[in-house]
Protein backbone atom coordinates (compact mmCIF):
# COMPACT_ATOMS: atom_id res chain seq x y z
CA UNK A 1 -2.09 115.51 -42.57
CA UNK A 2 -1.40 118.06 -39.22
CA UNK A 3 -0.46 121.27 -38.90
CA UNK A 4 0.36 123.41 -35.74
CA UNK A 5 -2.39 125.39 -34.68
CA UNK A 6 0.24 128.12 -34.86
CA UNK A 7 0.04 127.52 -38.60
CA UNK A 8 -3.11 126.99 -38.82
CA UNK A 9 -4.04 130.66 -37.34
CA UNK A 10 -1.08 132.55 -39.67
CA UNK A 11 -3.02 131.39 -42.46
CA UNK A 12 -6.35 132.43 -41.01
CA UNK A 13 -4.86 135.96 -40.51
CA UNK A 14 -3.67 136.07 -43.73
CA UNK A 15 -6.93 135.20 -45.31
CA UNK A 16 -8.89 137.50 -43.18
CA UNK A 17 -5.96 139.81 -41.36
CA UNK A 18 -6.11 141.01 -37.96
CA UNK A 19 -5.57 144.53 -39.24
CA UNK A 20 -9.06 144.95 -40.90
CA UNK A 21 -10.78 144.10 -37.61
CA UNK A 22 -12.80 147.39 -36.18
CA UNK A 23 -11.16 148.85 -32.98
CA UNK A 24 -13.50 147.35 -30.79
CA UNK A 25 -13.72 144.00 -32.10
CA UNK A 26 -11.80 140.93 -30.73
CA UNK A 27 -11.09 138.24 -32.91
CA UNK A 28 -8.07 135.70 -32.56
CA UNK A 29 -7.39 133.11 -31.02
CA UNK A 30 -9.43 132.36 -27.83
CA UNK A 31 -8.12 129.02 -26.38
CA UNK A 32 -5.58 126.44 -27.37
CA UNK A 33 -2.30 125.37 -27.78
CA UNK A 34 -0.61 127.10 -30.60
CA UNK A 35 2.20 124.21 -30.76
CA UNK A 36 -1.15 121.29 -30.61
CA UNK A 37 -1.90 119.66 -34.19
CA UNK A 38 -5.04 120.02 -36.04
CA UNK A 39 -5.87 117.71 -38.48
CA UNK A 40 -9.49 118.22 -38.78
CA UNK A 41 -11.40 121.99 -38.50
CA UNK A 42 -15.02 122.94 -37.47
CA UNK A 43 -16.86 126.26 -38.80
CA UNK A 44 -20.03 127.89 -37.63
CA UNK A 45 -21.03 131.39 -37.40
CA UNK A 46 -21.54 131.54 -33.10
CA UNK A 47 -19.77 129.62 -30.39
CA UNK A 48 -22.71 128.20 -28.67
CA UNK A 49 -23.34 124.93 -26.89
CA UNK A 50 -24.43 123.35 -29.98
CA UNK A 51 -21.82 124.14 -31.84
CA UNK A 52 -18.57 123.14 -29.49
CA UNK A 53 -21.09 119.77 -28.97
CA UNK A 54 -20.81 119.50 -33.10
CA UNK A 55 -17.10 120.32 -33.12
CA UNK A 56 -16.02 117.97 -30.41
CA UNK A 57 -18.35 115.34 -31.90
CA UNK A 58 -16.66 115.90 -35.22
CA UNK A 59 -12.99 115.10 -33.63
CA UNK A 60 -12.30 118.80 -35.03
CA UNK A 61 -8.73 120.16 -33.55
CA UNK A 62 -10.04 124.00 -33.99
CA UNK A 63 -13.76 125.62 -33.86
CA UNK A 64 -13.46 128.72 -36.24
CA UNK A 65 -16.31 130.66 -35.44
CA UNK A 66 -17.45 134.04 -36.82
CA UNK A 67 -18.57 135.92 -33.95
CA UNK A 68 -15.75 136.04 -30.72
CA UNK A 69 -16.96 134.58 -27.56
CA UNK A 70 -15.12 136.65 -25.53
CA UNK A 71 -15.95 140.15 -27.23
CA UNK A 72 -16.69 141.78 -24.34
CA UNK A 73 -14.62 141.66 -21.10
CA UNK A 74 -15.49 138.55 -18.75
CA UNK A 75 -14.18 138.57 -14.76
CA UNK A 76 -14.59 134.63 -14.49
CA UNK A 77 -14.58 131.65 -16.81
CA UNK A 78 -16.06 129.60 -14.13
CA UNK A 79 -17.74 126.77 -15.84
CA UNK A 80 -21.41 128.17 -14.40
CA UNK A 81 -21.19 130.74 -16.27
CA UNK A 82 -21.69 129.45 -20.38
CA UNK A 83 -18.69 131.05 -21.49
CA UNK A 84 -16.68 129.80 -19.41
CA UNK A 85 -18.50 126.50 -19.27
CA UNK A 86 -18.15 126.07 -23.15
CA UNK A 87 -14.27 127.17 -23.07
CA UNK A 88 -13.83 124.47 -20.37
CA UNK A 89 -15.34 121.65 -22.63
CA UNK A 90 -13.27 123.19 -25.58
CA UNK A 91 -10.33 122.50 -23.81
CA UNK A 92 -11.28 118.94 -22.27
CA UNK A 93 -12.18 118.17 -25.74
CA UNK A 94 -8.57 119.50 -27.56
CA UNK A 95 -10.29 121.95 -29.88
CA UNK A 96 -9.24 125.02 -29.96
CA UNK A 97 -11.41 127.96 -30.66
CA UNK A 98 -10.62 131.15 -33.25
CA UNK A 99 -12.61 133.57 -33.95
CA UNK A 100 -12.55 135.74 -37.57
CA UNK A 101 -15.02 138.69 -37.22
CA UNK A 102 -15.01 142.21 -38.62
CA UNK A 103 -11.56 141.15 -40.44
CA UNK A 104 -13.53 138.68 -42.16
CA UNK A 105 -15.97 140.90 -43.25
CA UNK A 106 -14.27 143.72 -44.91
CA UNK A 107 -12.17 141.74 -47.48
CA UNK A 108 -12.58 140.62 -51.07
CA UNK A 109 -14.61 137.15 -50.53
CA UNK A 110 -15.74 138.49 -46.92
CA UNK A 111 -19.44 138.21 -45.53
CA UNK A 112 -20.54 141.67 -47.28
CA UNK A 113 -18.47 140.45 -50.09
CA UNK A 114 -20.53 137.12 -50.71
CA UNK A 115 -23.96 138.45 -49.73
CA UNK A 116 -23.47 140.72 -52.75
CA UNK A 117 -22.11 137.90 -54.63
CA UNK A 118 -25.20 135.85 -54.58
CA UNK A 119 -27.43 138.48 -55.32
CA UNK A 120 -24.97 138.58 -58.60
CA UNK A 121 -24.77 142.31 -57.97
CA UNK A 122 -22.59 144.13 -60.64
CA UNK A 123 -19.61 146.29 -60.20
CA UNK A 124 -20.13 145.93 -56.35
CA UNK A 125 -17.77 147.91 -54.38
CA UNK A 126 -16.98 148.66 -50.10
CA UNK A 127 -19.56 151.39 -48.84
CA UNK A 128 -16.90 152.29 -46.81
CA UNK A 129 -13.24 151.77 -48.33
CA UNK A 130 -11.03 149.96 -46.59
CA UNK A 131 -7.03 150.01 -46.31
CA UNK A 132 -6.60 147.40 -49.12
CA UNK A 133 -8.21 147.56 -52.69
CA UNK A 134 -11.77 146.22 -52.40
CA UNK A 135 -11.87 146.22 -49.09
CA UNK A 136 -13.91 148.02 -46.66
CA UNK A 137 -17.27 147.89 -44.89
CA UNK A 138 -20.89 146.67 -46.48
CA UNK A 139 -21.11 146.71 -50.41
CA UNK A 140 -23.05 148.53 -52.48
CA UNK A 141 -23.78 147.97 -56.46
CA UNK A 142 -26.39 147.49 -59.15
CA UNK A 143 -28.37 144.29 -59.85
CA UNK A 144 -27.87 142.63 -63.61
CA UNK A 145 -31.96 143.33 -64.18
CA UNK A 146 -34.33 145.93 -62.14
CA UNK A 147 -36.73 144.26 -59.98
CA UNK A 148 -39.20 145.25 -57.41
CA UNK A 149 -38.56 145.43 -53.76
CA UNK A 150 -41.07 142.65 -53.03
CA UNK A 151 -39.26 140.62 -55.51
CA UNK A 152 -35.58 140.75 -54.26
CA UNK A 153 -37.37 140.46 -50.45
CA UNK A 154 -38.60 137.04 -52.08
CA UNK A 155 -35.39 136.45 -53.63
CA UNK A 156 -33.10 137.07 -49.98
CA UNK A 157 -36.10 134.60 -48.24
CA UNK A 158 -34.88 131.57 -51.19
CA UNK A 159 -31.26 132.36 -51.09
CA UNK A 160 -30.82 132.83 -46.60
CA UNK A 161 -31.59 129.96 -44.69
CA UNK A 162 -34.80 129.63 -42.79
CA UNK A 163 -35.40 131.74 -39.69
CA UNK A 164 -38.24 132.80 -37.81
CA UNK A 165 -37.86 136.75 -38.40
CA UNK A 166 -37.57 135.95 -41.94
CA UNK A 167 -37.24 139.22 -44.33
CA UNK A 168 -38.98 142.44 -43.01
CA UNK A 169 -39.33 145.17 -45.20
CA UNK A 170 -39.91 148.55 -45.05
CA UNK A 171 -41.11 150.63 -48.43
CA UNK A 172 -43.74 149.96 -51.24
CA UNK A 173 -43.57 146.09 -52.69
CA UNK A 174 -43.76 147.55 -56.06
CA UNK A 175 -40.93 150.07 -55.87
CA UNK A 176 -38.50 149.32 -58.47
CA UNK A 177 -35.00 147.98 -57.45
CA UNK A 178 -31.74 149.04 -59.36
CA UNK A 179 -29.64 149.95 -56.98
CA UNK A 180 -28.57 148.03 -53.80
CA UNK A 181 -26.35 148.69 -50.76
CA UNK A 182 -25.87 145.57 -48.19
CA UNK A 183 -23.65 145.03 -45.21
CA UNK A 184 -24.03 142.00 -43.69
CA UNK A 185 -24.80 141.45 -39.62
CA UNK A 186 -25.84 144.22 -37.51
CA UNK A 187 -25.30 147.58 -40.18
CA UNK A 188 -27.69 150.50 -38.95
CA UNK A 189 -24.89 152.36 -38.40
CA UNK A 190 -24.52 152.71 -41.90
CA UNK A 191 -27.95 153.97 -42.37
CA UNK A 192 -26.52 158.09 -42.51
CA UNK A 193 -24.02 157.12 -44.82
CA UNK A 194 -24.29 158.41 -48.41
CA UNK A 195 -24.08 156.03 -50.63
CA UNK A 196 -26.30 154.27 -48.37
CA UNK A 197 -28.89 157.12 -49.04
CA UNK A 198 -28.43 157.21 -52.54
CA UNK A 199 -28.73 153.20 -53.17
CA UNK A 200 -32.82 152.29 -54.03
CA UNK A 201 -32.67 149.48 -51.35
CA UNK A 202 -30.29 148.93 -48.15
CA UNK A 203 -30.54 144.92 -46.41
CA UNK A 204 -28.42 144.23 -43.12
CA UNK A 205 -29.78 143.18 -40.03
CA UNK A 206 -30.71 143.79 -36.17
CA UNK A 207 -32.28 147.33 -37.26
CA UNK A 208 -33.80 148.71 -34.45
CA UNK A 209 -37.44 150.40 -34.20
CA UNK A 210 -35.93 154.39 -33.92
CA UNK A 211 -33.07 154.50 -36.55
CA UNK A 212 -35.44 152.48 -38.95
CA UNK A 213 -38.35 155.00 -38.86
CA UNK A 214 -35.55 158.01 -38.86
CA UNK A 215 -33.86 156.39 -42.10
CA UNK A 216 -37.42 156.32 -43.84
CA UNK A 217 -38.86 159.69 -42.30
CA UNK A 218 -35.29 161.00 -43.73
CA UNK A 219 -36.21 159.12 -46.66
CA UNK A 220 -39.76 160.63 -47.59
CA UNK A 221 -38.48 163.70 -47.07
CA UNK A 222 -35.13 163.41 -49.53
CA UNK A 223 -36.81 161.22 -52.59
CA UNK A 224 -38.00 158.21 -50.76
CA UNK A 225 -35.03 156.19 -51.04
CA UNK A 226 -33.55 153.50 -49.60
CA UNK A 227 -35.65 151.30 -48.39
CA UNK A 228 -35.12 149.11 -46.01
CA UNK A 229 -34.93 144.84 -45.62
CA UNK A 230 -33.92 143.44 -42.77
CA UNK A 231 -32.82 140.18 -42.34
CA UNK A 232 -31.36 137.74 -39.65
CA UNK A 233 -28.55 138.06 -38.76
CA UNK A 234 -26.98 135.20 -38.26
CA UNK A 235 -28.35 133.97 -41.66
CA UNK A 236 -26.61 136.98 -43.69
CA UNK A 237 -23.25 135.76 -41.85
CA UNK A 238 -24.10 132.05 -42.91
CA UNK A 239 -23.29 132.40 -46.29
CA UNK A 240 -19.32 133.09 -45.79
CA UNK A 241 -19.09 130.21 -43.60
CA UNK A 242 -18.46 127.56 -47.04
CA UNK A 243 -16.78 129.96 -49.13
CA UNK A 244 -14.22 130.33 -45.94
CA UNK A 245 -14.50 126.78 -45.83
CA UNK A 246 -13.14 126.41 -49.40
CA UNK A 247 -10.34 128.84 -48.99
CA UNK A 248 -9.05 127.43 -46.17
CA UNK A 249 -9.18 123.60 -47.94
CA UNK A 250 -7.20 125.72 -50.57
CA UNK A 251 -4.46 126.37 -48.29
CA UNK A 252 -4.57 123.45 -45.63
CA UNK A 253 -5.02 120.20 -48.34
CA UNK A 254 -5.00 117.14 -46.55
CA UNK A 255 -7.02 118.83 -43.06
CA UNK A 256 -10.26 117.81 -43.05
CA UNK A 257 -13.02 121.11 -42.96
CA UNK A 258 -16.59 120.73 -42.15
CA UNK A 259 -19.19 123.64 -41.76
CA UNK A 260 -21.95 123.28 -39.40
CA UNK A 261 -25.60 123.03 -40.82
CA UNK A 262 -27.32 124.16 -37.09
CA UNK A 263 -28.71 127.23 -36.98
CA UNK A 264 -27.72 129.25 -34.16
CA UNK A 265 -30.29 131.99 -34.63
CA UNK A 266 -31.22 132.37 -31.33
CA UNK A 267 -35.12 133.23 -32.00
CA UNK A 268 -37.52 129.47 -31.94
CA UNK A 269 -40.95 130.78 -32.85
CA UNK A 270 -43.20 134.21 -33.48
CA UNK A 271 -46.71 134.78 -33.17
CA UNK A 272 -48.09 136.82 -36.02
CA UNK A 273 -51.01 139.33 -35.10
């Protein structure tokens, strides 16, 4: 079975609409024929080498990625620069390329959504509310048992996939857990935010050394709380890419879905002191 890529992208943008994006985000459709067919589809979280290499290799028609390519301006897509050098191949190789970013993760099943999911946290809800019932930014909501904050750091390392920057944590390994706000990807912008401050633990990634040590200086002096995991973040994104995967089957039966298994993490090794 083949659908137009046309079809093929309303139904992406109704499972993740365009609406939800963040002003400055750019996802869509990057490249491709909207009247082509595509029979088979490719998903990873970045558009890297690797990945259109996987794609093409997997005859896929479309590579829905999670991050855009082209989310900030480009002059050239001359093919020696890598954007424009992976949009070439795209094209040579018929697949198109879509990209579903902050619209993906705002909604009900999103990549906050399914983060909070695995953790099996209860009565999770949008740190910041959305347009849409249950939609909205992050998540935030209680886990079934308390733990303690070296526990659910050991807990993210089993459920994310293997990275070099692992789980870094900030507070006492013994502190106990009720209360958890996440927001998967890059999320220190959230770090002010109430709910946030109220929560016993907040995990995103990509937290930077000055509005880390201001979130727990702000912290010790409010009631110690939240602390602070950070993880990578490609691997917090990771998670959404079967779950999409299955919705997509859902509405496309017959089109054959894969997921890629590289990781696109773009750290290779650490030296610890």
């Amino acid at each position: 079975m083949s659908v137009s890529l046309a079809d093929v992208t309303r139904i992406i943008h109704e499972l993740w609409p365009l609406s939800g994006a963040e002003a400055w985000d750019a996802p869509g459709l990057v490249c491709g024929d909207p009247s082509q067919p595509v029979g088979a589809i490719h998903l990873a979280v970045d558009a890297v080498s690797a990945t259109v290499d996987e794609a093409i290799e997997h005859g896929a028609d479309l590579l829905l990625v999670h991050h855009p390519l082209l989310l900030r301006g480009v002059t050239s897509v001359a093919e020696d620069r890598y954007k424009g050098n992976l949009l070439g191949r795209l094209i040579r190789g018929d697949c198109a390329l879509l990209a579903a970013h902050t619209n993906a993760d705002v909604v009900v099943d999103g990549v906050s959504d399914i983060l909070a999911t695995c953790l099996g946290l209860v009565d999770a809800a949008p740190i910041t509310a959305g347009s849409a019932p249950g939609t909205g930014i992050g998540r935030v909501g209680r886990l079934p048992q308390s733990t303690t904050l070296g526990e659910l750091a050991h807990r993210l390392a089993q459920l994310l996939p293997e990275t070099v920057t692992g789980v870094r944590v900030s507070g006492a390994y013994t502190s106990v857990i009720e209360t958890v706000s996440l927001c998967g990807g890059a999320g220190d912008s959230l770090l002010a935010h109430p709910t946030v401050r109220s929560s016993d633990v907040y995990i995103t990634s990509d937290l930077r050394h000055h509005p880390a040590s201001e979130a727990r200086e702000q912290a010790a002096l409010s009631g110690g709380t939240p602390a602070l995991i950070d993880v990578s973040h490609w691997a917090s994104e990771w998670l959404w890419i079967e779950p999409a995967a299955e919705q997509l089957r859902a509405h496309l039966p017959g089109v054959r879905i894969t997921c890629s298994s590289l990781r696109t993490d773009p750290w290779d090794f650490a030296i610890v002191q």
